[in-house]
N, C-alpha and C. Protein backbone atom coordinates (compact mmCIF):
# COMPACT_ATOMS: atom_id res chain seq x y z
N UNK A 1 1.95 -42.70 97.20
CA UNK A 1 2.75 -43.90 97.06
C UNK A 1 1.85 -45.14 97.14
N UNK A 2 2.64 -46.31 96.28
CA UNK A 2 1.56 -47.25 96.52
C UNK A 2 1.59 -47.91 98.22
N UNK A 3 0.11 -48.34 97.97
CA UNK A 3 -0.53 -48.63 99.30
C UNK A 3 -0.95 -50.61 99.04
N UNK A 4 -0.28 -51.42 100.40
CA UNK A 4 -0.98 -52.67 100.11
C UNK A 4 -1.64 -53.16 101.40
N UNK A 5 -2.42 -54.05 101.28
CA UNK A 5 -3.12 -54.58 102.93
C UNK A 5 -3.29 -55.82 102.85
N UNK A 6 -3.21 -56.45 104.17
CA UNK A 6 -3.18 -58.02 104.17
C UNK A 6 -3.70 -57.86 105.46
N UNK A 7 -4.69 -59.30 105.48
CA UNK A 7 -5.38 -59.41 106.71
C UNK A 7 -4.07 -60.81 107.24
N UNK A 8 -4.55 -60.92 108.68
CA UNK A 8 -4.09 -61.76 109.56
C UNK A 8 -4.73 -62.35 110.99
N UNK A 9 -5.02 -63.35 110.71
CA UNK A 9 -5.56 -63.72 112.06
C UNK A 9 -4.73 -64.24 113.24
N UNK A 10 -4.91 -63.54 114.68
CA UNK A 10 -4.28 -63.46 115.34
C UNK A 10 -3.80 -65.10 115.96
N UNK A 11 -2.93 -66.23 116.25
CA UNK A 11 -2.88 -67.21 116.44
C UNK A 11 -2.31 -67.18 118.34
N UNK A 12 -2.96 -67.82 119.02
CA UNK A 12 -3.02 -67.75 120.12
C UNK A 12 -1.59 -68.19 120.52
N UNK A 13 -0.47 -68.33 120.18
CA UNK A 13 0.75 -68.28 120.35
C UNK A 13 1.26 -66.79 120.28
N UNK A 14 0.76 -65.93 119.85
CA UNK A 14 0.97 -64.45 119.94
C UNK A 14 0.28 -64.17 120.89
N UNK A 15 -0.29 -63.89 121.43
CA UNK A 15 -0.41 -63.70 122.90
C UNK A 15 0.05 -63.80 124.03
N UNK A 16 -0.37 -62.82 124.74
CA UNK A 16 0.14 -63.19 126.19
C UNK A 16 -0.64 -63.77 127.34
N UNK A 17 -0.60 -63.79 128.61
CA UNK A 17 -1.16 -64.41 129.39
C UNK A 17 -2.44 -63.50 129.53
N UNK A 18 -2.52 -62.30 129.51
CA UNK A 18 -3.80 -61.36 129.38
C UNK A 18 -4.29 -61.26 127.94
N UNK A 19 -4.25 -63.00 127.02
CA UNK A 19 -4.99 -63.06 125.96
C UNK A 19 -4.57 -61.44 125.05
N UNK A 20 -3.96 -60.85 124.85
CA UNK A 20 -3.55 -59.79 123.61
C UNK A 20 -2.28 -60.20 123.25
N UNK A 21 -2.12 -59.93 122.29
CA UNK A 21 -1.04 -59.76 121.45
C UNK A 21 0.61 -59.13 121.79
N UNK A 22 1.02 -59.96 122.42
CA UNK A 22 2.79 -59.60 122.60
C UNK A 22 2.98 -58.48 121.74
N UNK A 23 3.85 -57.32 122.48
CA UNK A 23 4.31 -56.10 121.79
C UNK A 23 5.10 -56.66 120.77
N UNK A 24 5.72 -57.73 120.91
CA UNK A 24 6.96 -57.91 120.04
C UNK A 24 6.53 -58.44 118.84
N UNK A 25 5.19 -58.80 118.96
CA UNK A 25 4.80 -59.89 117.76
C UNK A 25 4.35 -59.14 116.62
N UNK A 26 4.24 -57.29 116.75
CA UNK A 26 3.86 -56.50 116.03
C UNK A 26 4.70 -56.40 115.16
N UNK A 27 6.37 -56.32 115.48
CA UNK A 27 7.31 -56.10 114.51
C UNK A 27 7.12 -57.63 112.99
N UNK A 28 6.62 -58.58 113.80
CA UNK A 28 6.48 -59.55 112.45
C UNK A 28 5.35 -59.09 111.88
N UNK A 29 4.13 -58.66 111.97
CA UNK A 29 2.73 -58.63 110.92
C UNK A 29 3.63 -57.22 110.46
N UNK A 30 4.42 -56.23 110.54
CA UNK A 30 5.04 -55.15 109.83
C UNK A 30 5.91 -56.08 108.43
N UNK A 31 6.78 -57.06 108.83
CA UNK A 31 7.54 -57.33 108.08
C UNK A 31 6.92 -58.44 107.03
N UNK A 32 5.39 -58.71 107.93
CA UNK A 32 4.95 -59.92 106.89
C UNK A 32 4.08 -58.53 106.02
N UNK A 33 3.34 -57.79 106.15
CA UNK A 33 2.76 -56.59 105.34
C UNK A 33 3.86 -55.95 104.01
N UNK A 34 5.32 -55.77 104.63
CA UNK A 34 6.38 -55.33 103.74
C UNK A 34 6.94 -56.47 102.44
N UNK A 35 6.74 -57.72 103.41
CA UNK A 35 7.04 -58.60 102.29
C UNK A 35 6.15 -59.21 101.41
N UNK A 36 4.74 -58.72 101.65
CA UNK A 36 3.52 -58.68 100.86
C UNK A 36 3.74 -57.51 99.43
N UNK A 37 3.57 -56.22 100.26
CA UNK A 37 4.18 -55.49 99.58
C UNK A 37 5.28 -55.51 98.51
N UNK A 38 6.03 -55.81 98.48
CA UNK A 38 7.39 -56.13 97.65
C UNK A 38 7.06 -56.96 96.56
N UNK A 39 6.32 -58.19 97.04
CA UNK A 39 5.99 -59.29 96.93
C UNK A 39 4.93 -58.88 95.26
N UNK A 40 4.24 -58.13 95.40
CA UNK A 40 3.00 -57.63 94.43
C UNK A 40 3.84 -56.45 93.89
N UNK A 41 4.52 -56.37 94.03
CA UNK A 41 5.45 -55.32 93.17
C UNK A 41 6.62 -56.13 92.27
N UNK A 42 6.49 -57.31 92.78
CA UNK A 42 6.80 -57.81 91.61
C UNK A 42 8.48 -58.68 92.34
N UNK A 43 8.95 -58.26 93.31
CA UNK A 43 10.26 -58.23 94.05
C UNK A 43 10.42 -59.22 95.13
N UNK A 44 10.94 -59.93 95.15
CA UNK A 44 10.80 -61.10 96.18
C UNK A 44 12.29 -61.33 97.23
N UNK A 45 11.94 -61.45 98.46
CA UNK A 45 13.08 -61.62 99.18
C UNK A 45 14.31 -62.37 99.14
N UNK A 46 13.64 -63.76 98.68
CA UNK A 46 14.66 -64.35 97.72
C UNK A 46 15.37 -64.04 96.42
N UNK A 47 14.66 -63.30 95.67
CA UNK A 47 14.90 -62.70 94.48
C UNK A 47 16.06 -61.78 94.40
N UNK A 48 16.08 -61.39 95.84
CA UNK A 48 16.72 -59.90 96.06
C UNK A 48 17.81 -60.78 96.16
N UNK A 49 18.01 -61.32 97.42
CA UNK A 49 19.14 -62.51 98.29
C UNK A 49 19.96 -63.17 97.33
N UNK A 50 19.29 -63.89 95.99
CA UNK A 50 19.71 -64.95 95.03
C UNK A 50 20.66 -63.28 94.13
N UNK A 51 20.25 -62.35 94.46
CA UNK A 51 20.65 -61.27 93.12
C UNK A 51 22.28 -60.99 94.31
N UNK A 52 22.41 -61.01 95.27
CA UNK A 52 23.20 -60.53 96.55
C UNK A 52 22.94 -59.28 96.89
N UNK A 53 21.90 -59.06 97.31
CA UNK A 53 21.36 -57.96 97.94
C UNK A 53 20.15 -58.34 99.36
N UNK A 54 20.73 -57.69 100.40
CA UNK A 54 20.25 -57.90 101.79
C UNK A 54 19.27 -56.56 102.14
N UNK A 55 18.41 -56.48 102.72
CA UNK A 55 17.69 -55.34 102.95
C UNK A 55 17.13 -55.97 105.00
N UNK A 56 18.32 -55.20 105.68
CA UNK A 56 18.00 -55.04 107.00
C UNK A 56 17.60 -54.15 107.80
N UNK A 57 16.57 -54.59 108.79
CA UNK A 57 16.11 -53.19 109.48
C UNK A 57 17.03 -52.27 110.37
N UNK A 58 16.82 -51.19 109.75
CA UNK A 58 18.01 -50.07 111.09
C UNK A 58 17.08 -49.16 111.46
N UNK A 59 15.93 -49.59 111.04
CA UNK A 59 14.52 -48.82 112.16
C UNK A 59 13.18 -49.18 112.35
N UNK A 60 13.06 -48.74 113.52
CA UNK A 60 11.55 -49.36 113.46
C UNK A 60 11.10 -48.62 114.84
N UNK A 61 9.98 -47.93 114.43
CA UNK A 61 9.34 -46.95 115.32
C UNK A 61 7.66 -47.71 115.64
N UNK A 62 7.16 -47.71 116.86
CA UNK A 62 5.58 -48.51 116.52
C UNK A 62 5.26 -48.06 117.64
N UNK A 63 4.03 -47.36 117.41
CA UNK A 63 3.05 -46.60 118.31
C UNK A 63 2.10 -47.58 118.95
N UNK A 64 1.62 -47.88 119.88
CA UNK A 64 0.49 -48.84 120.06
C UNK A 64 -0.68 -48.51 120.61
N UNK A 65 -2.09 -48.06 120.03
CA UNK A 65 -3.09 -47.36 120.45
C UNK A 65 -4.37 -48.12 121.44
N UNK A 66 -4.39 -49.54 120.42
CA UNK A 66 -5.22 -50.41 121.18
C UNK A 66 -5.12 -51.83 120.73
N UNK A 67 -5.12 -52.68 122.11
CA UNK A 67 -4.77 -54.13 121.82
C UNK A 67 -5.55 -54.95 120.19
N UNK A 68 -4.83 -56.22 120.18
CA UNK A 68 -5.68 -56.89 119.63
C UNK A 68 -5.48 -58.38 119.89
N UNK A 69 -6.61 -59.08 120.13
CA UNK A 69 -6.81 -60.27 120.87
C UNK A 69 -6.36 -61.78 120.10
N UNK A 70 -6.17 -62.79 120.83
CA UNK A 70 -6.68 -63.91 119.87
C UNK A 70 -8.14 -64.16 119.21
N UNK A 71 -7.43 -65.06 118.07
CA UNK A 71 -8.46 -64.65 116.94
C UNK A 71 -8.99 -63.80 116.18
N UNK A 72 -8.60 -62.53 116.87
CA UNK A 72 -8.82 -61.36 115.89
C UNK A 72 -8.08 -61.10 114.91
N UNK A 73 -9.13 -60.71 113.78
CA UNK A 73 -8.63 -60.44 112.17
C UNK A 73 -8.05 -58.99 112.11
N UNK A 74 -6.94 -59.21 111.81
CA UNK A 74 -6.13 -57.62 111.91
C UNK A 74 -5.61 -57.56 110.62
N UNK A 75 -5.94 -56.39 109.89
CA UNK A 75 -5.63 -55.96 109.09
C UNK A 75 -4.83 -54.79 108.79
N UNK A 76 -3.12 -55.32 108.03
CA UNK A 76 -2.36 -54.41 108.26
C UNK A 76 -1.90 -53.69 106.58
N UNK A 77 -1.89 -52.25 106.70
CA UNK A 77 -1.97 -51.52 105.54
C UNK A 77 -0.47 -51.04 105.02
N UNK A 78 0.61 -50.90 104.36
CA UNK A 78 1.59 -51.08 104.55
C UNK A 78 1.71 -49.96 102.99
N UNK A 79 2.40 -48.78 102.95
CA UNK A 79 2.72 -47.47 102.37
C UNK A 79 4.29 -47.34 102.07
N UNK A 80 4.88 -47.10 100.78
CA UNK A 80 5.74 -46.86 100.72
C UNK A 80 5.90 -45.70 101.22
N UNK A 81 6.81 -44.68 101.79
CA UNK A 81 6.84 -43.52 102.52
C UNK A 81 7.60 -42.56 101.25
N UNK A 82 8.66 -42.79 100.07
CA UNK A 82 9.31 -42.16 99.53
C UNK A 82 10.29 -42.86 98.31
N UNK A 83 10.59 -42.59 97.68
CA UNK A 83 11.48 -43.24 96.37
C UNK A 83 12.92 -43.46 97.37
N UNK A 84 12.68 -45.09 96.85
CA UNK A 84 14.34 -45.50 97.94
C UNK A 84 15.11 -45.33 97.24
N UNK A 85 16.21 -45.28 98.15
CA UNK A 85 17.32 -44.35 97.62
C UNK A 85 18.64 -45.85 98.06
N UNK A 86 19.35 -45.40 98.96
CA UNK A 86 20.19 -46.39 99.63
C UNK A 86 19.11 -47.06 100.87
N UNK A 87 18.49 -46.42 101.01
CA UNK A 87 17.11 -47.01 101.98
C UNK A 87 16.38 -47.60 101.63
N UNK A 88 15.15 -47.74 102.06
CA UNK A 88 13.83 -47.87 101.68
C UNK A 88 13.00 -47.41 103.21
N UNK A 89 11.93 -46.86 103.01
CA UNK A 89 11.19 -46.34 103.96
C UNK A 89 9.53 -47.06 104.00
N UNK A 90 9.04 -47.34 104.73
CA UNK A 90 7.26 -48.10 104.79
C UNK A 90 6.89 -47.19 106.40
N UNK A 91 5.48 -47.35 105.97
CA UNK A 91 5.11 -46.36 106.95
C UNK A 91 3.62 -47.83 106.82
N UNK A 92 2.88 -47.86 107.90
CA UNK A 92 2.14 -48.64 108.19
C UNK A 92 1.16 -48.42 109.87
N UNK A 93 0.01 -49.11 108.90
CA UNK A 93 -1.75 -48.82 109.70
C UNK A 93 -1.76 -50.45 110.29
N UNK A 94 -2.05 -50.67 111.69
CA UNK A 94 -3.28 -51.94 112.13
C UNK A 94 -4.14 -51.88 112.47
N UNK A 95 -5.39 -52.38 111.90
CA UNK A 95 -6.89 -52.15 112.39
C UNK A 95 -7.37 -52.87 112.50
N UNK A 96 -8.01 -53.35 113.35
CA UNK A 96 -8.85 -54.66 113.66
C UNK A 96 -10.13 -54.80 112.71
N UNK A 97 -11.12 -55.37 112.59
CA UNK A 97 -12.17 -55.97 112.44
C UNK A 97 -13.43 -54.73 111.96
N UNK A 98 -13.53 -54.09 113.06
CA UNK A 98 -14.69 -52.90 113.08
C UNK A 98 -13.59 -51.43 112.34
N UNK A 99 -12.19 -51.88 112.00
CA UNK A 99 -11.87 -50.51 110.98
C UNK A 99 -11.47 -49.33 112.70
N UNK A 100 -11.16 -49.98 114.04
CA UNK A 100 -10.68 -48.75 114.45
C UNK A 100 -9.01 -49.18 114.66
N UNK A 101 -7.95 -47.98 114.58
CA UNK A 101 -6.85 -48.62 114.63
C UNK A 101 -5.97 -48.96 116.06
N UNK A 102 -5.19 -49.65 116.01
CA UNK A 102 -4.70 -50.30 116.67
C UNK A 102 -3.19 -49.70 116.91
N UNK A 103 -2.73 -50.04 115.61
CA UNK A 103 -1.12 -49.46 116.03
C UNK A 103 -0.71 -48.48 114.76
N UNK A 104 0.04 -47.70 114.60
CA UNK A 104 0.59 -47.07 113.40
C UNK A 104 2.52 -47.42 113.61
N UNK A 105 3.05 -47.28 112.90
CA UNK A 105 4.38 -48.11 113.11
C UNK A 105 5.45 -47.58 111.49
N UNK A 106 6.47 -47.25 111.90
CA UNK A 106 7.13 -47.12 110.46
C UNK A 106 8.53 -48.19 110.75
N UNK A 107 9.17 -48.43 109.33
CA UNK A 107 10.26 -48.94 109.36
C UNK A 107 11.57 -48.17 108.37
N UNK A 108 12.85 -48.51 108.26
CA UNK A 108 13.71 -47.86 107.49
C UNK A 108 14.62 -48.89 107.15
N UNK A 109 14.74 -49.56 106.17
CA UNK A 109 15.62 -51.10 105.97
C UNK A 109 17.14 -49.85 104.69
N UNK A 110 17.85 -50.68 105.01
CA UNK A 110 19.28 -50.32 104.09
C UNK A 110 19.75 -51.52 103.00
N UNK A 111 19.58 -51.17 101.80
CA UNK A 111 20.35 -51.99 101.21
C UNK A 111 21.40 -52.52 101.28
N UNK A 112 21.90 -53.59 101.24
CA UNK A 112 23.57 -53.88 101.70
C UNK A 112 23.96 -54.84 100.46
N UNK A 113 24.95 -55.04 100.06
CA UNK A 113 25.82 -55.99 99.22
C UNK A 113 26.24 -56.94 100.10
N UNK A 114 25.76 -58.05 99.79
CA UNK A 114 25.79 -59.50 100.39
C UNK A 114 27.28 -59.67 100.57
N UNK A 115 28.02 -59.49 99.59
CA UNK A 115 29.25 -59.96 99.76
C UNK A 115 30.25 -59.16 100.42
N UNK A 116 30.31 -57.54 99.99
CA UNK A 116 30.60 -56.70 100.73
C UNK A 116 30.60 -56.40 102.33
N UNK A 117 28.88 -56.67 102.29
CA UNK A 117 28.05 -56.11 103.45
C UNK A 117 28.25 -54.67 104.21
N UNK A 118 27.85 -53.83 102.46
CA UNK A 118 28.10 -52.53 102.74
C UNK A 118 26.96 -52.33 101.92
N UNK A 119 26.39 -50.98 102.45
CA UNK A 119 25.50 -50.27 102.05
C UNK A 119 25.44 -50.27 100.29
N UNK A 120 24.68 -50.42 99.95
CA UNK A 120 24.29 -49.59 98.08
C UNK A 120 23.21 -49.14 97.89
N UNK A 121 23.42 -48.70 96.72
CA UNK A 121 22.02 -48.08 96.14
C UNK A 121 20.94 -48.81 95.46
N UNK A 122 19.47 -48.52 95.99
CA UNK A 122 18.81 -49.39 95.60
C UNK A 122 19.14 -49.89 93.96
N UNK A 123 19.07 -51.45 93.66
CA UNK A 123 19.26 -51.78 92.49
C UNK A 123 17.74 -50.82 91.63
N UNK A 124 18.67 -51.19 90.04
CA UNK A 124 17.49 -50.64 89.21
C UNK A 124 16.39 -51.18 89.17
N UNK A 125 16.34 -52.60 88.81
CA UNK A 125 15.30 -53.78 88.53
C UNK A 125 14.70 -53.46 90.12
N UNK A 126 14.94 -53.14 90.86
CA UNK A 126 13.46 -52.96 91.97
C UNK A 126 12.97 -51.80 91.72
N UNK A 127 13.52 -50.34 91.42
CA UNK A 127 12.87 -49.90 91.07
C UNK A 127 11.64 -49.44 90.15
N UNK A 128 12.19 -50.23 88.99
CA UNK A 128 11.66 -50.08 88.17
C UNK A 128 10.10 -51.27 88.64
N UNK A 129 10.37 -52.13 88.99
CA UNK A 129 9.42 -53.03 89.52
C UNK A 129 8.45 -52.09 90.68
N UNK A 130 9.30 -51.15 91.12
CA UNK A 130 7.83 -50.36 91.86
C UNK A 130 7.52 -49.08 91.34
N UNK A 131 7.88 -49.16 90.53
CA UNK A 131 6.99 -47.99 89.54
C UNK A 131 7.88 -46.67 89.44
N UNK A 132 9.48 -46.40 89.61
CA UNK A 132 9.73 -45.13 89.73
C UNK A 132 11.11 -45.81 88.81
C-alpha cells in the first residue's frame, strides 16, 4: 500500500515539564501524517467536507517505545493498511533523527454523511484518487 512521510519539528509547546513530548500530542503528528497522506493522493479534507462527507476517528491504538524531545526532527511514515471500505485504516512509524523508532500507532476513521451523520461507503472519486 502506498506509503507517505513528513518530517516535523518538535515545538516546545508540546512538551512537558520533563522537556519530551506530551503523550497526547502524538495523536496530532498521526492526523497531520494522514492528512498529508490524503493530501498527495490527491483528496483534501475540505474537499471531502465541501462534497458532505466527514471521516472521524473510532480508533486509535499508539504504542510508545521512546521519547522525543524539543526540537527534535521527527519523522512520521504514514501506510494505508487496506482498500477502504466504509472505513479507512492507516497504520504508522515515528522516528527521530538517527532513524531509531519512537512510536508505531494505527488509526480506523468511518465515513459518515454530513447530513445524515450515518456511516457510508467510501465515495468513488477517493478511491479512485488512491489508486484502487
Amino acid at each position: 500500500m502506498k506509503i507517505d512521510e513528513i518530517q516535523i519539528r518538535v515545538r516546545y509547546g508540546e512538551t512537558d515539564q520533563m522537556g519530551v513530548v506530551y503523550h497526547g500530542n502524538y495523536a496530532l503528528y498521526l492526523e497531520m501524517g494522514r492528512i498529508e497522506w490524503l493530501r498527495k493522493q490527491g483528496v483534501s479534507y475540505k474537499s471531502m467536507e465541501e462534497n458532505g462527507v466527514m471521516l472521524p476517528v473510532v480508533s486509535l491504538n499508539v504504542n510508545y517505545k521512546k521519547s522525543a524531545g524539543y526540537d527534535d526532527v521527527i519523522n512520521v511514515k504514514t501506510q494505508l493498511k487496506n482498500k477502504p471500505t466504509a472505513k479507512i485504516e492507516f497504520d504508522y512509524e515515528i522516528t527521530n533523527e538517527k532513524g531509531e523508532l519512537l512510536t508505531t500507532a494505527s488509526t480506523t476513521l468511518v465515513f459518515m454523511d454530513k447530513k445524515s451523520n450515518r456511516p457510508m461507503r467510501v465515495p468513488e472519486y477517493i478511491l479512485k484518487a488512491i489508486g484502487f
